[in-house]
Protein backbone atom coordinates (compact mmCIF):
# COMPACT_ATOMS: atom_id res chain seq x y z
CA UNK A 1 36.81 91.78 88.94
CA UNK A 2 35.42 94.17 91.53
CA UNK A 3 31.45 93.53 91.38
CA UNK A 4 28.69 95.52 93.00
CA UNK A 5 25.12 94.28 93.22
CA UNK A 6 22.59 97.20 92.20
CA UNK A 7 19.92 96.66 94.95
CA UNK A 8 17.08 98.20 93.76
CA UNK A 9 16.83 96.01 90.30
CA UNK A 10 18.28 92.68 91.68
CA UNK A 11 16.61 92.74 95.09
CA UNK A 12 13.79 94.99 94.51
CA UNK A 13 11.49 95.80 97.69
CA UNK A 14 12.01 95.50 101.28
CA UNK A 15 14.35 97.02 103.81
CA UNK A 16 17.59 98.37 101.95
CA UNK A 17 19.43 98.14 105.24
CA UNK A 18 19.00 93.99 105.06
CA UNK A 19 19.86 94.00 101.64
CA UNK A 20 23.26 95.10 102.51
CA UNK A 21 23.27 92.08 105.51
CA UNK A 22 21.98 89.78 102.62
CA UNK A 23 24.79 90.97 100.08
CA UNK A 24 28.02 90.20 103.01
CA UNK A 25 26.40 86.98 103.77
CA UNK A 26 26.36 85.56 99.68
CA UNK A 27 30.28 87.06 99.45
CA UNK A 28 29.13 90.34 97.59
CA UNK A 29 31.18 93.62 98.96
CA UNK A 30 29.99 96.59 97.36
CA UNK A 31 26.71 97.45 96.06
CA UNK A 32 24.71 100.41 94.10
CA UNK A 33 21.45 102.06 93.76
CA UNK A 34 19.40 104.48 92.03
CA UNK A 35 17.66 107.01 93.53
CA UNK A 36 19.23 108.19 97.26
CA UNK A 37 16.65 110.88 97.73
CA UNK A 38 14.14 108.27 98.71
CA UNK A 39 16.67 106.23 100.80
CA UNK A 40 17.26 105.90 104.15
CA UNK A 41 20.58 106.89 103.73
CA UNK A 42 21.39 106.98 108.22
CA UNK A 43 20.05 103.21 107.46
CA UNK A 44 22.15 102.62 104.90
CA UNK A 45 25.34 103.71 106.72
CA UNK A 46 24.78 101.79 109.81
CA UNK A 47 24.43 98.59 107.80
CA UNK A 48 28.12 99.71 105.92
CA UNK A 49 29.17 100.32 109.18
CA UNK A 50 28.14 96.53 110.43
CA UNK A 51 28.63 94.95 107.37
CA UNK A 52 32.01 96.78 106.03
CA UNK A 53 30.27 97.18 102.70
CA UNK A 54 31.51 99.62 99.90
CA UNK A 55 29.06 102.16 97.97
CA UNK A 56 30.33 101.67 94.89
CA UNK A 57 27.48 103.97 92.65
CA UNK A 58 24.56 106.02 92.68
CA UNK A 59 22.37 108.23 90.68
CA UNK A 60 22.43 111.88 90.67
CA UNK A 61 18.88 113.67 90.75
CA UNK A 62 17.74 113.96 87.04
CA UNK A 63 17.04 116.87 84.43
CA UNK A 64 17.46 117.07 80.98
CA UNK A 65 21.09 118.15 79.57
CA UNK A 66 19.38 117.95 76.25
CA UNK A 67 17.77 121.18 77.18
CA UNK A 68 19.97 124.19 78.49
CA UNK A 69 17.13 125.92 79.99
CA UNK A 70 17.69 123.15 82.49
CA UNK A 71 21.14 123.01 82.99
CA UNK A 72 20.92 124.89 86.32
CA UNK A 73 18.50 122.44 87.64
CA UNK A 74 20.79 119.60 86.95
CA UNK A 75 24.02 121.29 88.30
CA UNK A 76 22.31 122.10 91.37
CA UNK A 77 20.82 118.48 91.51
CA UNK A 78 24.78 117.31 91.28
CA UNK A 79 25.57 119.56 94.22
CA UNK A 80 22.99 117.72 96.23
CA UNK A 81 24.13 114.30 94.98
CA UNK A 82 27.34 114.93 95.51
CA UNK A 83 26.59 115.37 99.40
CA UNK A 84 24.66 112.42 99.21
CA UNK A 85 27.28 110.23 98.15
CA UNK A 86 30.10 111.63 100.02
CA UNK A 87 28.33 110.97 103.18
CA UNK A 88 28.57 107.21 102.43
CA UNK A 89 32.40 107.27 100.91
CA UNK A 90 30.52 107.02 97.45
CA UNK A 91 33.16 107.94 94.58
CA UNK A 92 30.80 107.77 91.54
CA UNK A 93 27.47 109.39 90.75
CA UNK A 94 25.80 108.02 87.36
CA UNK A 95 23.54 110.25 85.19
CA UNK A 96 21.52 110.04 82.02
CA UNK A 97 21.39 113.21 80.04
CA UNK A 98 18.02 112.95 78.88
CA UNK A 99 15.63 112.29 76.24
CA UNK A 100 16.31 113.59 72.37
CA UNK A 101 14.17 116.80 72.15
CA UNK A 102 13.18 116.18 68.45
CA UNK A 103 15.45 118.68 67.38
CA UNK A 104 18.82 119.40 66.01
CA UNK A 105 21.16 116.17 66.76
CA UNK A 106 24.57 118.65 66.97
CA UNK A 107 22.91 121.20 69.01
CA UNK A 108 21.92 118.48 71.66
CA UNK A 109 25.14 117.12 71.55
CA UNK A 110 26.62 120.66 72.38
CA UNK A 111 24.07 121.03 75.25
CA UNK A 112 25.35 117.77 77.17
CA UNK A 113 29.26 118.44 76.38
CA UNK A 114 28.59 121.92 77.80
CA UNK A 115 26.31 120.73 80.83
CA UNK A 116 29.34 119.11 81.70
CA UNK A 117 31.60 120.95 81.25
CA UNK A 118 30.03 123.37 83.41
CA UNK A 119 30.25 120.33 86.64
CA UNK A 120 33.95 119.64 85.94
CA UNK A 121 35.06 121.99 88.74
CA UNK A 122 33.08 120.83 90.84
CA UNK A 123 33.18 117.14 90.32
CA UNK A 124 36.99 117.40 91.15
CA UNK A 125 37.10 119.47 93.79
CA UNK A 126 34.40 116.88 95.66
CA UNK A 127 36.64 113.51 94.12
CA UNK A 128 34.03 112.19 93.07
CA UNK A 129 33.13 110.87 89.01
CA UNK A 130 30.23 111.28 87.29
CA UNK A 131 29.32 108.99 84.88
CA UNK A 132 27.53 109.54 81.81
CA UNK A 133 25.15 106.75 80.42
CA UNK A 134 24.24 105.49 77.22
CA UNK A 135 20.90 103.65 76.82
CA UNK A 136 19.47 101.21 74.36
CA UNK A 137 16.42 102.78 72.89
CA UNK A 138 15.14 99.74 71.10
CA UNK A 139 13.68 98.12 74.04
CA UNK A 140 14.08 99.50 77.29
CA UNK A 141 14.56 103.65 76.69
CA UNK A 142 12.93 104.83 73.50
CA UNK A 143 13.04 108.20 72.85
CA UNK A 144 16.41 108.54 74.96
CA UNK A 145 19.31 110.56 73.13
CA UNK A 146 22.52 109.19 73.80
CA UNK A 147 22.57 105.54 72.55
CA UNK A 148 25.80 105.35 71.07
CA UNK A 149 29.02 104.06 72.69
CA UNK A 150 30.36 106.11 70.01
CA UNK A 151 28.70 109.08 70.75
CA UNK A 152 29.55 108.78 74.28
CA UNK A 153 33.06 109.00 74.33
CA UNK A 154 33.64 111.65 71.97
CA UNK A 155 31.33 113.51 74.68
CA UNK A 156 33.90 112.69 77.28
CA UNK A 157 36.97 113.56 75.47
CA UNK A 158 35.08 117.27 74.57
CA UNK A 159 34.58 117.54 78.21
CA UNK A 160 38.28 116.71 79.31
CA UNK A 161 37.96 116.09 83.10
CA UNK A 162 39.51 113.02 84.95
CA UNK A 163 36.05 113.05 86.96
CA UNK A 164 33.39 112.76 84.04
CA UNK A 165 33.43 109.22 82.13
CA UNK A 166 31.46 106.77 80.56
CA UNK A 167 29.34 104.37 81.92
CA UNK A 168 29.66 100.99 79.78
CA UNK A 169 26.45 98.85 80.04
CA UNK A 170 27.14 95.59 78.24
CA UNK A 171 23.41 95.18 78.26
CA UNK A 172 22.27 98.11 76.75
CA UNK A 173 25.39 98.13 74.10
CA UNK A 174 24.82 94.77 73.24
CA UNK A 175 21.45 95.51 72.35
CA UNK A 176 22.60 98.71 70.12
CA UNK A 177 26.21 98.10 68.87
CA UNK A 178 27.42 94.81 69.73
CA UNK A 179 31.39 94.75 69.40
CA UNK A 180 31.73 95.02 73.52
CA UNK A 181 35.02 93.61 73.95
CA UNK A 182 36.86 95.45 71.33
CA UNK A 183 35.16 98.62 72.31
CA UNK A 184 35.97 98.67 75.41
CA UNK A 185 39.51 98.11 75.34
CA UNK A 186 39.98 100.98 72.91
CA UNK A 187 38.18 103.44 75.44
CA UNK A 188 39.23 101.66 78.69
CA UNK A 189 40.63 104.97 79.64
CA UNK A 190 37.28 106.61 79.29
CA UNK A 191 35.70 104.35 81.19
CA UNK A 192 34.24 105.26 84.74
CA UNK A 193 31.91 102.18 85.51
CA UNK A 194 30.19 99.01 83.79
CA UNK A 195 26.85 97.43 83.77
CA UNK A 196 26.35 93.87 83.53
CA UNK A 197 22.89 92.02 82.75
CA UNK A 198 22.00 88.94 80.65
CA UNK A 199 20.83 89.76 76.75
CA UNK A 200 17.67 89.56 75.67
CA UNK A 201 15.48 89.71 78.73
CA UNK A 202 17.59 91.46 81.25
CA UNK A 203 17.82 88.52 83.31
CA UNK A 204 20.63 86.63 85.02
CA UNK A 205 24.28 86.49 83.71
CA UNK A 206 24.31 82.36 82.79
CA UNK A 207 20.70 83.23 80.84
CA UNK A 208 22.48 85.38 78.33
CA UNK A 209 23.96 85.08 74.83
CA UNK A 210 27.16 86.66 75.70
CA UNK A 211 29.63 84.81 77.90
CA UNK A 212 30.12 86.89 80.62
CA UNK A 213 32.99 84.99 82.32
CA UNK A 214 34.77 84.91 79.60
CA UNK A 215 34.19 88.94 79.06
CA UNK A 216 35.34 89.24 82.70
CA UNK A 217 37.98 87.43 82.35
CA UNK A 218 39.01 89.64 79.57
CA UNK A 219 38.31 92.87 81.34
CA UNK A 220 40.95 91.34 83.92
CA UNK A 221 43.19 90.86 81.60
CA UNK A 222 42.59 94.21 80.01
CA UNK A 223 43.34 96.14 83.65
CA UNK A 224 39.49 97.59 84.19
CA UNK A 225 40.04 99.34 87.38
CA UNK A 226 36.45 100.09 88.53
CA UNK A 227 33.62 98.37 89.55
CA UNK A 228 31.16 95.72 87.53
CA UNK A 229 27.75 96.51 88.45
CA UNK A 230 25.10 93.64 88.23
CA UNK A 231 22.17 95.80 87.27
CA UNK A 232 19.47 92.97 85.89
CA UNK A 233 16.33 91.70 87.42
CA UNK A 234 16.34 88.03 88.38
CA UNK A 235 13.75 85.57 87.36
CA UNK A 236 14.73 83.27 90.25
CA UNK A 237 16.57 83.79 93.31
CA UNK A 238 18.32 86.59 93.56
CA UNK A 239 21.18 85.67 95.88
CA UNK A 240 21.68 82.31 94.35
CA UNK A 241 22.20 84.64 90.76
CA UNK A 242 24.70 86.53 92.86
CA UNK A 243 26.76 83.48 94.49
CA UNK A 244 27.67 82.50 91.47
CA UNK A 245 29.86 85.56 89.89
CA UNK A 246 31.09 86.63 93.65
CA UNK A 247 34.14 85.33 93.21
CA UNK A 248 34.54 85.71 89.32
């Protein structure tokens, strides 16, 4: 299992460049973040540089595919991304798509599949994937649109590019649907990138109600390709969390 530590939800605060220093030293090589347009992203690349860490994720800028009146401000927000990760050997950019406007479920749904559409090109000519996310909107998102795993992939098969998938969070799917393992290996194909956090409370991975080992384990078995992502926020020490899934 490939893992990659999200920094800005697991070791929130401080200098992102020690993080990564922090990360080699407890046996972690890759990590993720949010935002980059509020990074230090020279910083950043040094500390790769020193510390031979991989950039496994981060977000693109944000606006609304729920809306096409702002699909050019998120295609042009990709283009930037898009630099931004490629000037730290980034392959993945994740996005959300927005919140449900209160309207017409089917005409939503058209507006993301044709947002995307509309990157495709682009996406592959760059190499890099984008990856869409479903959220749970009982807890942590409410008012967000796309909440169904479901949902999701059929979004990804309309789109039909080898550089726009799905990104899995167990958390948030758990939460909403449940079913993880036998999801997933019916749409491991369609799969771009995972999540990982403990359920309920979004805490460690041994303070959960699934078995995440075990779903690991399974995942191995299964021949998931890309990256877990440990995207929870730690109610004790972070790096002791950490040490004990680096070598899961």
């Amino acid at each position: 299992m490939k893992i990659s530590i999200c920094i800005d939800a697991v070791l929130p605060g401080g200098n992102d460049a020690q993080k990564l220093h922090a990360l080699k030293d407890a046996g972690c090589s890759a990590f993720e973040f949010w935002a980059w347009w509020d990074k230090d992203l020279s910083g950043i690349k040094q500390a790769m540089e020193e510390t031979g860490l991989t950039c496994a994720a981060m977000c693109t800028r944000f606006a609304s595919l729920t809306l096409p009146d702002k699909r050019n401000d998120y295609i042009q927000g990709l283009r930037d991304s898009i630099k931004a990760a490629k000037s730290l050997g980034c392959g993945v950019l994740i996005s959300q798509v927005g919140d449900d406007t209160g309207g017409d479920r089917k005409e939503q749904h058209t507006s993301i599949a044709e947002g995307l559409k509309a990157c495709a090109s682009m996406l592959e000519d760059a190499g890099i994937t984008l990856v869409v996310e479903p959220l749970n909107t009982k807890i942590d998102h409410k008012g967000y649109y796309l909440w169904s795993s479901a949902e999701g992939f059929n979004i990804i098969r309309e789109v039909s590019s080898p550089n726009i998938r799905l990104l899995y969070d167990i958390y948030h799917q758990q939460l909403m649907e449940g079913n993880i393992l036998n999801t997933v290996s019916a749409n491991l194909d369609l799969i771009g990138h995972m999540h990982a956090a403990g359920v309920p409370g979004r805490r460690e991975l041994d303070q959960s109600e699934l078995d995440y080992r075990y779903i690991f384990s399974m995942l191995d078995k299964y021949g998931y390709p890309g990256y877990m992502g440990f995207e929870y926020f730690p109610a004790g020490d972070a790096l002791n969390s950490i040490r004990k899934f680096t070598k899961v």
